[in-house]
N, C-alpha and C. Protein backbone atom coordinates (compact mmCIF):
# COMPACT_ATOMS: atom_id res chain seq x y z
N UNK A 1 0.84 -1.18 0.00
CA UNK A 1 0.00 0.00 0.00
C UNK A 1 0.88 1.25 0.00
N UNK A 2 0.33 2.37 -0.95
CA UNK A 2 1.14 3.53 -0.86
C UNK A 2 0.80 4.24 0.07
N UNK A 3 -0.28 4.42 0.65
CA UNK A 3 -1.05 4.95 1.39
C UNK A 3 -2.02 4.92 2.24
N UNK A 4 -2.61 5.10 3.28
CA UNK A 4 -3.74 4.82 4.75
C UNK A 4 -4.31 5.21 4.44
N UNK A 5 -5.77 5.09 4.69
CA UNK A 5 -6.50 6.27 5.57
C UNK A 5 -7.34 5.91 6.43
N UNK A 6 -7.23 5.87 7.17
CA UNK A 6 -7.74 5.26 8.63
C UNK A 6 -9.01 6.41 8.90
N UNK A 7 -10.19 6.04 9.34
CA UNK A 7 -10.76 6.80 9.80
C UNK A 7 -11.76 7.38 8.53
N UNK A 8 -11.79 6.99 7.39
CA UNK A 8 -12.16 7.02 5.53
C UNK A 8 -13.33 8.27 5.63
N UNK A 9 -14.38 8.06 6.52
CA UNK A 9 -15.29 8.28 6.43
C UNK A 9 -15.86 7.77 5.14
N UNK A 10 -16.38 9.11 4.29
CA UNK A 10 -16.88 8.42 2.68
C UNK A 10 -16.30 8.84 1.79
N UNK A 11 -14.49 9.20 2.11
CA UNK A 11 -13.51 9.06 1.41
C UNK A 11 -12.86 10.36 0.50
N UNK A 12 -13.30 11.43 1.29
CA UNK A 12 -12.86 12.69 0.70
C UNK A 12 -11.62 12.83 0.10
N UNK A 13 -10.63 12.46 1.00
CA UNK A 13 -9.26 12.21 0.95
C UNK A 13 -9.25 10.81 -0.19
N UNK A 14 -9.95 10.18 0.26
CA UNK A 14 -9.31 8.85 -0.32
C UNK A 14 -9.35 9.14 -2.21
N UNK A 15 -10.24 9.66 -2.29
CA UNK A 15 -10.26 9.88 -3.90
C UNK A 15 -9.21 10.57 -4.14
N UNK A 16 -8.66 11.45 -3.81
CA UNK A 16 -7.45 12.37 -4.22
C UNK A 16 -6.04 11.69 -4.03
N UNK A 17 -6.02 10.65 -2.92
CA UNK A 17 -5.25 9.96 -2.82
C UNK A 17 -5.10 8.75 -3.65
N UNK A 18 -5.99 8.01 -4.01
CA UNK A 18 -5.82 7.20 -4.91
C UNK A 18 -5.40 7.80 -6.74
N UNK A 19 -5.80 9.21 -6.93
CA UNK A 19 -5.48 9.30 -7.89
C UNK A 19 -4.36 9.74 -8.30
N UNK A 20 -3.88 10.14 -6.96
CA UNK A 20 -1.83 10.68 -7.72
C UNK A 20 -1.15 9.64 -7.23
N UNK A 21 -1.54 8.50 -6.23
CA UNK A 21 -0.42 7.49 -6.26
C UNK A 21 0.33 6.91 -7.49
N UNK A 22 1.29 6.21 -7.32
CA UNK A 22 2.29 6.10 -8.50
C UNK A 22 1.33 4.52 -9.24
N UNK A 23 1.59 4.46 -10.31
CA UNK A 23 0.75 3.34 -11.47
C UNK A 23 1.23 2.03 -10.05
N UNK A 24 0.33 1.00 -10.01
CA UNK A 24 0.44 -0.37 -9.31
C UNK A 24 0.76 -0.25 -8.05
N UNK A 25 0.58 1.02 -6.94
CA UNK A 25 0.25 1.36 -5.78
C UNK A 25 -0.77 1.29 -5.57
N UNK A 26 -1.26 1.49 -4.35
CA UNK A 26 -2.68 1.09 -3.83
C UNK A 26 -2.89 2.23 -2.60
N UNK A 27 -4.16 2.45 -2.18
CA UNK A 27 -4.57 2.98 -0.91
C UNK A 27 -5.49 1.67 -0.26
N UNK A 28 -5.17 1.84 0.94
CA UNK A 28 -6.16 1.47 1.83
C UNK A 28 -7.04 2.08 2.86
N UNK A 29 -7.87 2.15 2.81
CA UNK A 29 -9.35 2.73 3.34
C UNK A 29 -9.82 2.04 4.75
N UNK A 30 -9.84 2.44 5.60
CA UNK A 30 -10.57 1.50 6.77
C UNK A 30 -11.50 2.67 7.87
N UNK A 31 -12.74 2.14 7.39
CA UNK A 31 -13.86 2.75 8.24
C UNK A 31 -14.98 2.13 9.27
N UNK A 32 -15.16 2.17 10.30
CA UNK A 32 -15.37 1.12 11.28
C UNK A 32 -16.69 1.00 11.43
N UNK A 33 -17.62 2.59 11.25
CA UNK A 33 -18.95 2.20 11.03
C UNK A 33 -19.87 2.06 9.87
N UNK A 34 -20.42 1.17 10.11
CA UNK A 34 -21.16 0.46 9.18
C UNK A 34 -21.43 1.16 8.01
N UNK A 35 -22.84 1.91 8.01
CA UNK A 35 -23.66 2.67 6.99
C UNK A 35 -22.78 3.96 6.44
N UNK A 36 -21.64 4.32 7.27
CA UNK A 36 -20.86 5.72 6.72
C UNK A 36 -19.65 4.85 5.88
N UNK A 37 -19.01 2.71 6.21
CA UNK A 37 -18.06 2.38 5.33
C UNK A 37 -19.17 2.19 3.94
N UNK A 38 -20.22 1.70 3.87
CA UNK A 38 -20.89 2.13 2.96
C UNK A 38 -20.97 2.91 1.17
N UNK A 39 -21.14 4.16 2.61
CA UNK A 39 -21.10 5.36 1.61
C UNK A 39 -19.78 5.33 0.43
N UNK A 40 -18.52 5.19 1.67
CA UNK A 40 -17.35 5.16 1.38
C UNK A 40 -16.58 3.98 -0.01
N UNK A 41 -17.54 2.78 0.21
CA UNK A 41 -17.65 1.79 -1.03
C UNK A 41 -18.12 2.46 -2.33
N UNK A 42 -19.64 3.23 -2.42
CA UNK A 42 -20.44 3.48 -3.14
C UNK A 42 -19.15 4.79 -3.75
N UNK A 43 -18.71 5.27 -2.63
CA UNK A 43 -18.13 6.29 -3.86
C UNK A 43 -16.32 6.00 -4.18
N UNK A 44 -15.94 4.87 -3.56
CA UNK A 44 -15.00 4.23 -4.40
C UNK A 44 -15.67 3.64 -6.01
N UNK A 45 -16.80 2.92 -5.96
CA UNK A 45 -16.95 2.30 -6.90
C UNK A 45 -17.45 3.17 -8.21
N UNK A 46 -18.42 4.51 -7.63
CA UNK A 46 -18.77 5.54 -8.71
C UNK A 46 -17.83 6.20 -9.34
N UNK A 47 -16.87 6.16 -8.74
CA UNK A 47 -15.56 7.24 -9.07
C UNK A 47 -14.25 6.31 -9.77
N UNK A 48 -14.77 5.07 -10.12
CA UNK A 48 -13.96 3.75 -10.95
C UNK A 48 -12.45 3.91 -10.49
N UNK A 49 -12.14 3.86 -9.00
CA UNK A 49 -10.83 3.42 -8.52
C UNK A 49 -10.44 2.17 -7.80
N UNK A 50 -10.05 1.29 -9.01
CA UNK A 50 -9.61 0.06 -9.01
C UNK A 50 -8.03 -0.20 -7.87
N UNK A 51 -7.36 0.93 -7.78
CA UNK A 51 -6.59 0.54 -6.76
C UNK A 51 -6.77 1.50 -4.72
N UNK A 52 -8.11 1.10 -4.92
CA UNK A 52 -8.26 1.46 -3.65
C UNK A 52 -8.95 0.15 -2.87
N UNK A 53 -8.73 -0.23 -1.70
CA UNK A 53 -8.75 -1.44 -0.93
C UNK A 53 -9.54 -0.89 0.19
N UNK A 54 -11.11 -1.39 0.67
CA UNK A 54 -11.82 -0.81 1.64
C UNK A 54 -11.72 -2.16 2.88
N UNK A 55 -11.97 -1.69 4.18
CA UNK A 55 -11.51 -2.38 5.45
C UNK A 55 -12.81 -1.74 6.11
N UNK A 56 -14.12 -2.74 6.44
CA UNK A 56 -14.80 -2.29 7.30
C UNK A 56 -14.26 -2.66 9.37
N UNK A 57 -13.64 -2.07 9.53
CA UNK A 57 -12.66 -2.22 10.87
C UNK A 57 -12.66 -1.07 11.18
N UNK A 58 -12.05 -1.14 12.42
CA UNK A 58 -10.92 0.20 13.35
C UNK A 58 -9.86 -0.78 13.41
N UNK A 59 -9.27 0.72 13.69
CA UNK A 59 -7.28 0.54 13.99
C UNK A 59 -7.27 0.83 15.32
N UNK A 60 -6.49 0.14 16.01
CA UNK A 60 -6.51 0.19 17.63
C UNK A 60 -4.78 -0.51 17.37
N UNK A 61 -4.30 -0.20 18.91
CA UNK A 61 -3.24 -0.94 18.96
C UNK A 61 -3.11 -2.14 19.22
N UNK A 62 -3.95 -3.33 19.18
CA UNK A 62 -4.33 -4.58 19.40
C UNK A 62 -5.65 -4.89 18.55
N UNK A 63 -5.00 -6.08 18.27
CA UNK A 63 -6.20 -6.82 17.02
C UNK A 63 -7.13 -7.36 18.70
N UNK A 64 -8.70 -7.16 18.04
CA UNK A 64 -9.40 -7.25 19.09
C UNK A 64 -10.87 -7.06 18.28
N UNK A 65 -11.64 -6.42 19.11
CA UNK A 65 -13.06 -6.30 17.98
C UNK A 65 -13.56 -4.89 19.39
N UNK A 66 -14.07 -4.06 18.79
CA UNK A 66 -14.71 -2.77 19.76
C UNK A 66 -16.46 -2.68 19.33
N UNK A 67 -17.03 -2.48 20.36
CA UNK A 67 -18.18 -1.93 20.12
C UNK A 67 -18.76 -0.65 19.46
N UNK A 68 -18.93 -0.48 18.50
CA UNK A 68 -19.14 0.76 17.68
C UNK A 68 -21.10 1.42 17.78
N UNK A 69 -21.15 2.24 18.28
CA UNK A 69 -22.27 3.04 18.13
C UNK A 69 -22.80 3.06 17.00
N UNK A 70 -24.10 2.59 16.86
CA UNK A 70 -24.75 2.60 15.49
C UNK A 70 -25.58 3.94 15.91
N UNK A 71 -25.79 5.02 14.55
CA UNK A 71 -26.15 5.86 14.38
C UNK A 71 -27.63 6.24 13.79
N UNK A 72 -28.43 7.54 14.57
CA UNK A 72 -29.42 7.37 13.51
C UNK A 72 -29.20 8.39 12.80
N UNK A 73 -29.61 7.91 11.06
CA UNK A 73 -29.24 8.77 10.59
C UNK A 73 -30.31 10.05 9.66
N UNK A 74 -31.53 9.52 10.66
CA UNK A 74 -32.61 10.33 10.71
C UNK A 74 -31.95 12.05 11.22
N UNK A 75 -31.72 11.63 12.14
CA UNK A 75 -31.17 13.02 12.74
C UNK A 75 -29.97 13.83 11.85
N UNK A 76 -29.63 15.30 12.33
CA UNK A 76 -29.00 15.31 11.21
C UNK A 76 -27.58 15.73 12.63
N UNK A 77 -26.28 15.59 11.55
CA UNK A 77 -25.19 16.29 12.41
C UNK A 77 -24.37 15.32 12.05
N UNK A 78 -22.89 15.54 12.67
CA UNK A 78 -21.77 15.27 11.86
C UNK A 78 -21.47 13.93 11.92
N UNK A 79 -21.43 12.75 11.59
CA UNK A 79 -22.07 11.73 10.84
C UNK A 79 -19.81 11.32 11.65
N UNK A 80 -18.91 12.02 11.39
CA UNK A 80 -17.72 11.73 11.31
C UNK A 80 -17.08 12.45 12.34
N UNK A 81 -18.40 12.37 13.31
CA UNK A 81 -17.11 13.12 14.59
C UNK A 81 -17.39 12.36 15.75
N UNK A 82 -18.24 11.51 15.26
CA UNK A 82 -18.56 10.45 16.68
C UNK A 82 -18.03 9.68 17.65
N UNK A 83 -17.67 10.21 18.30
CA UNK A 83 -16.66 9.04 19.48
C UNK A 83 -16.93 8.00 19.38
N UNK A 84 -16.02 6.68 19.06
CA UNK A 84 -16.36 5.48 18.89
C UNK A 84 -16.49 4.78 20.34
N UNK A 85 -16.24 5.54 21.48
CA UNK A 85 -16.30 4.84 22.84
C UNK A 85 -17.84 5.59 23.35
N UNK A 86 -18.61 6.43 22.68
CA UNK A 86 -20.11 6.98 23.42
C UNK A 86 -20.66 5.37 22.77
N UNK A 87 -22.11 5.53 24.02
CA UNK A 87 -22.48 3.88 23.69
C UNK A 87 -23.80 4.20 24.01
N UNK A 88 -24.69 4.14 23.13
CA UNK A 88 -26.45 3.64 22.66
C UNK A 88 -26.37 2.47 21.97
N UNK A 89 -27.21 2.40 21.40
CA UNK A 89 -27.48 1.17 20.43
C UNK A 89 -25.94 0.78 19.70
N UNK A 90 -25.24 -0.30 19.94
CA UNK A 90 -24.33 -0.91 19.43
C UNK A 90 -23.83 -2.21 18.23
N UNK A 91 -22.88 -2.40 17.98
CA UNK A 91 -22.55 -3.35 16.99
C UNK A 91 -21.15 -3.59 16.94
N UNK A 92 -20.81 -4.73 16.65
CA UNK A 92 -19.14 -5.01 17.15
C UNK A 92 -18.72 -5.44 16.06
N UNK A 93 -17.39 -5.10 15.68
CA UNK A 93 -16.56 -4.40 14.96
C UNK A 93 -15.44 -5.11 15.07
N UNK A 94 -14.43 -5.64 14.26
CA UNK A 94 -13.06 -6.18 14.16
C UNK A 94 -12.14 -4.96 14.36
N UNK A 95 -10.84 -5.49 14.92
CA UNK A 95 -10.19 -4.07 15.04
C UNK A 95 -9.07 -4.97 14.71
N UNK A 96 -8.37 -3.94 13.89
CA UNK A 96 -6.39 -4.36 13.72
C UNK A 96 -5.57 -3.20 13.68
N UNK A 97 -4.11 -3.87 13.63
CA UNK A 97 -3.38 -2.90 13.57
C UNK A 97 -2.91 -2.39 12.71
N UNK A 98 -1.93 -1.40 12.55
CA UNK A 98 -1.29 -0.56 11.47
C UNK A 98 -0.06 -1.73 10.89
N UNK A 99 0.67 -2.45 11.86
CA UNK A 99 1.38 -3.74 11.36
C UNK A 99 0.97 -5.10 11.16
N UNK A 100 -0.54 -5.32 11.21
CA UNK A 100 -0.92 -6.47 11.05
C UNK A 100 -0.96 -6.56 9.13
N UNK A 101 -1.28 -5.09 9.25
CA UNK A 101 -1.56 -4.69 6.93
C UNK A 101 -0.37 -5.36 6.49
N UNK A 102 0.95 -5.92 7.27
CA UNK A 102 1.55 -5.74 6.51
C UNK A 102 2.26 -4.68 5.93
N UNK A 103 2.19 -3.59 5.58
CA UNK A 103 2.76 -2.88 4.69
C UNK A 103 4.42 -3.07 4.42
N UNK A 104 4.30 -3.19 2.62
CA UNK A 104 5.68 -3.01 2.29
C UNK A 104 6.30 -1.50 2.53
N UNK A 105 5.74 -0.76 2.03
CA UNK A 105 5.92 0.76 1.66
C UNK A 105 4.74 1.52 2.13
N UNK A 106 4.78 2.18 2.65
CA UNK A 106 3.72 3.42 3.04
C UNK A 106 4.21 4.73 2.82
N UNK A 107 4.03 5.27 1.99
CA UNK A 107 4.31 7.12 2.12
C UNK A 107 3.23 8.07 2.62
N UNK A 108 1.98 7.61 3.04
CA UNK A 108 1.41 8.78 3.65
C UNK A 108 0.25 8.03 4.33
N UNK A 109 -0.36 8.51 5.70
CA UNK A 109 -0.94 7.88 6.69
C UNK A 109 -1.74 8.99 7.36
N UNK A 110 -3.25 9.08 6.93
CA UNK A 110 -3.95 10.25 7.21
C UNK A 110 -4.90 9.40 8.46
N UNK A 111 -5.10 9.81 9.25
CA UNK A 111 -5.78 9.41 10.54
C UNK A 111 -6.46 10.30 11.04
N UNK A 112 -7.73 9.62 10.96
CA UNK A 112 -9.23 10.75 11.66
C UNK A 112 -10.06 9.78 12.63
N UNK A 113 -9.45 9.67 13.66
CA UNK A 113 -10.09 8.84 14.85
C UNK A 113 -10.70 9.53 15.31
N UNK A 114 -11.79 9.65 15.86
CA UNK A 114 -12.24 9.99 17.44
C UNK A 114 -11.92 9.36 18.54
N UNK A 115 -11.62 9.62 19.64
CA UNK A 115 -11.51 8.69 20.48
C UNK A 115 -10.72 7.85 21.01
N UNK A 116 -10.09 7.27 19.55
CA UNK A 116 -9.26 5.86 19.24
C UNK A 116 -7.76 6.33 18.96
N UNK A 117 -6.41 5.78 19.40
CA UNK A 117 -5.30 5.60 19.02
C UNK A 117 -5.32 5.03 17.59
N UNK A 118 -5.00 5.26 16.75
CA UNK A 118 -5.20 4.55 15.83
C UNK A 118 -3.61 3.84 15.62
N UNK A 119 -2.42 4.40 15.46
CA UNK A 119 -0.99 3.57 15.54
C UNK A 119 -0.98 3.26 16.91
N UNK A 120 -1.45 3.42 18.39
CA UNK A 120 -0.70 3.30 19.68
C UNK A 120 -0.08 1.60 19.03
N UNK A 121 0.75 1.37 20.08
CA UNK A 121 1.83 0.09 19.35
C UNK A 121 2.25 -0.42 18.60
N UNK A 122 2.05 0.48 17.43
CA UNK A 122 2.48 -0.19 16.07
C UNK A 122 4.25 0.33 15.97
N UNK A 123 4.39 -0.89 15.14
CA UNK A 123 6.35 -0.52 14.91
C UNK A 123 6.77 0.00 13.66
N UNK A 124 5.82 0.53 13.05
CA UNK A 124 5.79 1.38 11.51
C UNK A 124 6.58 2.59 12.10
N UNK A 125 7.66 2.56 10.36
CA UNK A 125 8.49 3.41 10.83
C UNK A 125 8.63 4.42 9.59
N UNK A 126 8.59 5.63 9.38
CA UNK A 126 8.69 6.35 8.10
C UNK A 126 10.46 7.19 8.14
């Protein structure tokens, strides 16, 4: 992977990032709640970027699984600022790390947690 983005939402970044990476690089995408990784599919797939890789997960510093707040999305308000540790109605979630990907190469690592460490213990090194 040339590139992260942890935290995707519905991939603002990720489109701009997938399109200047270098030819046979890749991004990876990982968004933890449900209906917003979604969105984030729908507009990988409208926007025909074949080297972007989606991860419905969180990044934590231990592979584990977290309870994620399901949202309504009747209401209106910021859909991507939600603390993943506030708790109503729930749903559980795989979690990994930044070194479990693997990565050969990484040049850029955009992280929009709430809440969450997203590298705490990882041994990625730039």
């Amino acid at each position: 992977m040339a590139a992260l983005d942890i935290g995707a939402t519905m991939g603002a970044l990720t489109v701009p990032m997938a399109l200047y990476v270098l030819p046979g690089e890749a991004v990876a995408t990982l968004e933890p709640q449900r209906e917003i990784f979604q969105f984030l599919a729908a507009n990988i797939a409208l926007n025909a970027l074949h080297n972007v890789h989606t991860y419905h997960c969180a990044v934590i510093g231990q592979p584990s699984e977290i309870l994620v707040t399901l949202l309504d999305y009747e209401k209106g308000g910021n859909y991507g600022a939600i603390s993943l540790g506030e708790r109503t109605k729930e749903e559980r979630i795989p979690c990994q790390t930044v070194d479990s990907m693997a990565l050969y190469q990484c040049h850029m690592i955009k992280i929009d947690v709430e809440g969450m460490e997203g590298i705490s213990g990882s041994t990625i090194q730039f």
